[in-house]
Structure formats: structure tokens, C-alpha cells
N, C-alpha and C. Protein backbone atom coordinates (compact mmCIF):
# COMPACT_ATOMS: atom_id res chain seq x y z
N UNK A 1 29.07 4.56 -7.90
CA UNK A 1 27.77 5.05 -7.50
C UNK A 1 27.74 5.52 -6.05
N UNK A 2 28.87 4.44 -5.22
CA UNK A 2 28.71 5.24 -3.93
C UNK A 2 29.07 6.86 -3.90
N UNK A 3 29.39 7.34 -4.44
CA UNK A 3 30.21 8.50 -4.62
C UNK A 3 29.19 9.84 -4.65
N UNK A 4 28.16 9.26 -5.17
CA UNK A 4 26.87 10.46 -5.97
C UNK A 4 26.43 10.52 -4.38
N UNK A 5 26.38 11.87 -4.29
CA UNK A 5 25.74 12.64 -3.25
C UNK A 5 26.61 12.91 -2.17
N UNK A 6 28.29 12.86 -2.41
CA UNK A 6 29.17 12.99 -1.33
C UNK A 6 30.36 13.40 -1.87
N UNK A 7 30.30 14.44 -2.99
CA UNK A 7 30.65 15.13 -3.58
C UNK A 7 31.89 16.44 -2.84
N UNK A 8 32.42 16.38 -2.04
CA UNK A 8 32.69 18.00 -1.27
C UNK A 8 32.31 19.42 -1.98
N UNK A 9 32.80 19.59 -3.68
CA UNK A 9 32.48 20.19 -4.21
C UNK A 9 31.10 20.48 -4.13
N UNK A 10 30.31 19.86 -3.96
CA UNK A 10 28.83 20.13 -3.94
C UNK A 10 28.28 20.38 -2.69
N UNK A 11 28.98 19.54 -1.63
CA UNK A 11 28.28 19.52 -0.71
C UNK A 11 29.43 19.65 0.62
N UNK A 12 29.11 20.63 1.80
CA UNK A 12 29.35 20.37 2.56
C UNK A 12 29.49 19.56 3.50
N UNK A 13 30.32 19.14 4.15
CA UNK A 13 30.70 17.79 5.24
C UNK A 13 29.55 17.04 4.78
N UNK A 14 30.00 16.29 3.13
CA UNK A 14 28.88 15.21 2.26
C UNK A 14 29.17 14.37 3.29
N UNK A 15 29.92 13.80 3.95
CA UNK A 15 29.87 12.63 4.77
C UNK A 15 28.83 12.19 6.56
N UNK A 16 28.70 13.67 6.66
CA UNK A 16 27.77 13.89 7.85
C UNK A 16 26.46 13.84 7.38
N UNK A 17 25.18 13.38 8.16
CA UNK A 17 23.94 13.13 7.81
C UNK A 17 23.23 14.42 8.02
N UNK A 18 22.36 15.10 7.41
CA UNK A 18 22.14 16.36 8.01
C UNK A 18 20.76 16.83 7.34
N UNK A 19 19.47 16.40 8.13
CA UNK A 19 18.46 16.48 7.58
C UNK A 19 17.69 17.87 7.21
N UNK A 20 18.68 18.65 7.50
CA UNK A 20 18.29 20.35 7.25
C UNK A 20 19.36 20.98 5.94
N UNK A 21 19.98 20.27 5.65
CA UNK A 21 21.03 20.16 4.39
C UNK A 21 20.21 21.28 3.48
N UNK A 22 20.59 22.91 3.28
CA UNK A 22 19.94 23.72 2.20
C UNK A 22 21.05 24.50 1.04
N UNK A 23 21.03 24.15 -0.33
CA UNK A 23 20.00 23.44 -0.88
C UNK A 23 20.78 21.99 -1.08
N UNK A 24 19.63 20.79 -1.25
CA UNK A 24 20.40 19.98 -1.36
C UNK A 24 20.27 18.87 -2.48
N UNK A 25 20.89 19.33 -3.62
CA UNK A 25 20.61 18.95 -4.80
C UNK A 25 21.24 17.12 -4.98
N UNK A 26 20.72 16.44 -3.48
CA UNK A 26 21.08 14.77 -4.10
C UNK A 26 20.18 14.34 -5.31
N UNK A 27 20.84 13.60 -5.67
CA UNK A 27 20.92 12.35 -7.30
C UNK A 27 19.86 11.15 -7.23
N UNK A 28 19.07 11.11 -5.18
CA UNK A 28 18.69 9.91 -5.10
C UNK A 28 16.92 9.64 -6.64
N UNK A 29 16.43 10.40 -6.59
CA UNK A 29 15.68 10.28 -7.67
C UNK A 29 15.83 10.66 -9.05
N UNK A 30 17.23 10.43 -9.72
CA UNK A 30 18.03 10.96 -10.50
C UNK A 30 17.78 12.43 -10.80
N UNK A 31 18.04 12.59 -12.37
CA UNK A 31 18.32 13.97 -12.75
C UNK A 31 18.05 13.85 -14.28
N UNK A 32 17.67 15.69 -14.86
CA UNK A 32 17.38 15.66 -16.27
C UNK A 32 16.29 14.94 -16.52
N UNK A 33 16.66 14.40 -17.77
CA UNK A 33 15.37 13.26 -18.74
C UNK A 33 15.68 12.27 -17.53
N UNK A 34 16.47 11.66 -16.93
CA UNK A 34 16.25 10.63 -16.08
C UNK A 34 15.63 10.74 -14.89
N UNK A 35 15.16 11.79 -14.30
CA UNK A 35 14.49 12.51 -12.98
C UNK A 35 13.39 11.58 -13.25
N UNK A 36 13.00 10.73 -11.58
CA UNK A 36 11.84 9.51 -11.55
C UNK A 36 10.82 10.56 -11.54
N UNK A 37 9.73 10.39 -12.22
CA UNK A 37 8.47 10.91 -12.09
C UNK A 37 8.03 10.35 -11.33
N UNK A 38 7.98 9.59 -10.48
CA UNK A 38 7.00 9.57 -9.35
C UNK A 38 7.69 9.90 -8.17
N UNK A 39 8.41 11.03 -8.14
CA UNK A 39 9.19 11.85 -6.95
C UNK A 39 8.68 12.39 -6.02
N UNK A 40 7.71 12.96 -6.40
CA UNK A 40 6.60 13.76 -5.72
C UNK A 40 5.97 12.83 -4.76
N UNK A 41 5.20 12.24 -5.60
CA UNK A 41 4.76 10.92 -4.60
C UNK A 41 5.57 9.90 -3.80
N UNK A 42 7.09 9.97 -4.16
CA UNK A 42 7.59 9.01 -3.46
C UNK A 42 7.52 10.31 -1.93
N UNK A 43 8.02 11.52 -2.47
CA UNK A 43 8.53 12.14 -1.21
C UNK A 43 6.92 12.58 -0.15
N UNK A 44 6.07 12.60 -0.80
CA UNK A 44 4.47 12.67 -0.13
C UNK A 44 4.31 11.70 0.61
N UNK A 45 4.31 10.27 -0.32
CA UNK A 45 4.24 9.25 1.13
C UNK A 45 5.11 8.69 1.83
N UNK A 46 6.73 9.08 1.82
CA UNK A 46 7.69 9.13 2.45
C UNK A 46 6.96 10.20 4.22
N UNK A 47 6.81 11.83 3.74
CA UNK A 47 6.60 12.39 4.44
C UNK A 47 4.86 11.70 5.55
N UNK A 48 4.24 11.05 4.52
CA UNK A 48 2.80 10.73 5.63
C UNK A 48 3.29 9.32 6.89
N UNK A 49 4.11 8.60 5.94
CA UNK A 49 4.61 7.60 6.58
C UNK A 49 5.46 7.69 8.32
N UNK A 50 6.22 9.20 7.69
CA UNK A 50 7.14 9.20 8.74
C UNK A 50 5.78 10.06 9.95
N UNK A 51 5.48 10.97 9.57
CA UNK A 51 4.81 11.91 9.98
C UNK A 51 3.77 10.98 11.07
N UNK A 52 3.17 10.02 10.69
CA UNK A 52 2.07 8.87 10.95
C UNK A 52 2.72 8.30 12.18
N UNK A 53 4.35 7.93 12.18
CA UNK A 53 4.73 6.98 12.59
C UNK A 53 5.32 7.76 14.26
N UNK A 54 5.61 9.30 13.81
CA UNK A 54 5.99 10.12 14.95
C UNK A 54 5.03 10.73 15.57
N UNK A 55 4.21 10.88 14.83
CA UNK A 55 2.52 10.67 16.26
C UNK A 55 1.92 9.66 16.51
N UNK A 56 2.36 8.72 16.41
CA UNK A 56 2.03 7.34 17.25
C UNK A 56 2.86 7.21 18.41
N UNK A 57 4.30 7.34 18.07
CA UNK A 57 5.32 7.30 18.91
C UNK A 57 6.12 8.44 19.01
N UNK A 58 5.70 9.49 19.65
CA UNK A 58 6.39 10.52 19.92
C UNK A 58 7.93 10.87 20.51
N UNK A 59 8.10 9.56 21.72
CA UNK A 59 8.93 9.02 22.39
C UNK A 59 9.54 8.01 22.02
N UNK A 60 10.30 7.76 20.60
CA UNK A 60 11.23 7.64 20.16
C UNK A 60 12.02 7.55 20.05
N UNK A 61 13.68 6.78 19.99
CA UNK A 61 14.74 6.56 19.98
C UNK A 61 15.62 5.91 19.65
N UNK A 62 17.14 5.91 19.16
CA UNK A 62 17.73 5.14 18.74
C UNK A 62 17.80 4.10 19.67
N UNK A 63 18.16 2.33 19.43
CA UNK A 63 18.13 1.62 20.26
C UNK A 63 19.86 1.78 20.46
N UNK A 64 20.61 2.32 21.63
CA UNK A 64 21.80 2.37 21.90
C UNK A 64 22.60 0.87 22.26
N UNK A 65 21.89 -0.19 22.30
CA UNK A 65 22.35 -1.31 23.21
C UNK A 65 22.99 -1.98 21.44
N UNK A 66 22.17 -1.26 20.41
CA UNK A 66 22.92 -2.42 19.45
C UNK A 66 23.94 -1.26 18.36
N UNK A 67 24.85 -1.89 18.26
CA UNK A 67 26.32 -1.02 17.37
C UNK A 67 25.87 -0.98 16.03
N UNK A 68 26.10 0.09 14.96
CA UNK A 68 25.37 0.34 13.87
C UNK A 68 26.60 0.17 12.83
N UNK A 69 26.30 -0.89 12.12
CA UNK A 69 27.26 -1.40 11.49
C UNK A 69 26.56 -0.94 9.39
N UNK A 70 27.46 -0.82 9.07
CA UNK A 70 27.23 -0.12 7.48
C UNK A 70 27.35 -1.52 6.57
N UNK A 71 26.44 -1.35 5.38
CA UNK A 71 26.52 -2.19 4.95
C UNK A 71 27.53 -2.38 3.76
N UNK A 72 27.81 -3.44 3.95
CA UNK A 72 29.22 -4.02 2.44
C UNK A 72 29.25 -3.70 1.78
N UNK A 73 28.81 -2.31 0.68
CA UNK A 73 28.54 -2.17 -0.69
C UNK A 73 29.07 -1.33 -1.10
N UNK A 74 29.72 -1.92 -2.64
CA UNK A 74 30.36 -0.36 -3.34
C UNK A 74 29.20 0.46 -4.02
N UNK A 75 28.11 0.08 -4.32
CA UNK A 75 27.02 0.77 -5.08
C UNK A 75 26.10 2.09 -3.61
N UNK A 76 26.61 1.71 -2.11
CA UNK A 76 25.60 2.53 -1.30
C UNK A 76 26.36 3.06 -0.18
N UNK A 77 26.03 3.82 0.20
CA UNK A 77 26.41 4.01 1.97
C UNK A 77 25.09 3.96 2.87
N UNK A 78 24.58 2.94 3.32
CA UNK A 78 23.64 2.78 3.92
C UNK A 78 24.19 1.62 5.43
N UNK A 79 22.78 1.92 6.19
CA UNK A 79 23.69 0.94 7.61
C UNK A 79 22.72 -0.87 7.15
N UNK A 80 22.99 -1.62 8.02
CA UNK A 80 22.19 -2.88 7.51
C UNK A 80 20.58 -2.60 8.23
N UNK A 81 21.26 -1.92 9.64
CA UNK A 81 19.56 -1.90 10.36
C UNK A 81 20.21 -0.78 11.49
N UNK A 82 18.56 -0.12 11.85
CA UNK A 82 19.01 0.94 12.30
C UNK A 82 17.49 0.56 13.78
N UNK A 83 17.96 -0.16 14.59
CA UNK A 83 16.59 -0.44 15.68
C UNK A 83 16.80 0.58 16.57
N UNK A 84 15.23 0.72 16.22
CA UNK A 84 14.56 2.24 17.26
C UNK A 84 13.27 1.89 18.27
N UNK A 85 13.80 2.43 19.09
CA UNK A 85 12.68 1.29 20.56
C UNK A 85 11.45 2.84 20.68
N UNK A 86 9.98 2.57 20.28
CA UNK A 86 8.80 3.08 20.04
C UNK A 86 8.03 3.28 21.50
N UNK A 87 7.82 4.65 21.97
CA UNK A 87 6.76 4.63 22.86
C UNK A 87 6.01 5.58 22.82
């Protein structure tokens, strides 16, 4: 499962994070008959959440003092925590 969405065939430098990625056909809300119907809404209040959270705190940033360590899993590529110091 780690594998889905880091494809080379599909995707360019799949291993780099790249939030302008066009087009970018990831797996995270599956696909076909299995495509989550509530996609829309996940990605609506994904977008109000973030949107909410960057006009509160415009001044924003990664916290550099702590090392970003990935978490143990063959099922993800995700980090354990990602602290961002808010102003």
C-alpha cells in the first residue's frame, strides 16, 4: 500500500512533496466503484480548515529546532509530527 501514489510511471519525482502536482491522479480517496463519496466534502472541509487556520496565522512556520522523523509503516509514508510555531 505504501507504494500507491509513488508510482514513477505515473508520477513525476513521486517521492518529492509537491502541492501544485498537475494532474494528479492519487488513490488517497480510492478509485472506480470504490471512489469515497464523501470526497468532495472531505476535500471542502479539508480546504475551510486549512484556509481558516492561515488567516489566523499568516506567519507561519515549520518548527526547525525539532528533526522530522517518518513514521514506521509499511502501509504509509507519512512523518509522526510535523510542529509548526503560529503567529
Amino acid at each position: 500500500m505504501a507504494s500507491a501514489n509513488h508510482d514513477e510511471d505515473v508520477f513525476e519525482k513521486p517521492d518529492v512533496f509537491n502541492i501544485h502536482r498537475n494532474p494528479n491522479p492519487h488513490l488517497g480517496l480510492g478509485s472506480g466503484i470504490h471512489y469515497c463519496m464523501g470526497s468532495q466534502l472531505a476535500r471542502m472541509e479539508s480546504r475551510i480548515a486549512l484556509q481558516t487556520l492561515l488567516d489566523r496565522y499568516p506567519a507561519y512556520r515549520r518548527d526547525r529546532s525539532v528533526e522530522l522523523a517518518r513514521m514506521d509503516s509499511t502501509m504509509m509514508f507519512a512523518l509522526k509530527e510535523l510542529p509548526i510555531i503560529l503567529k
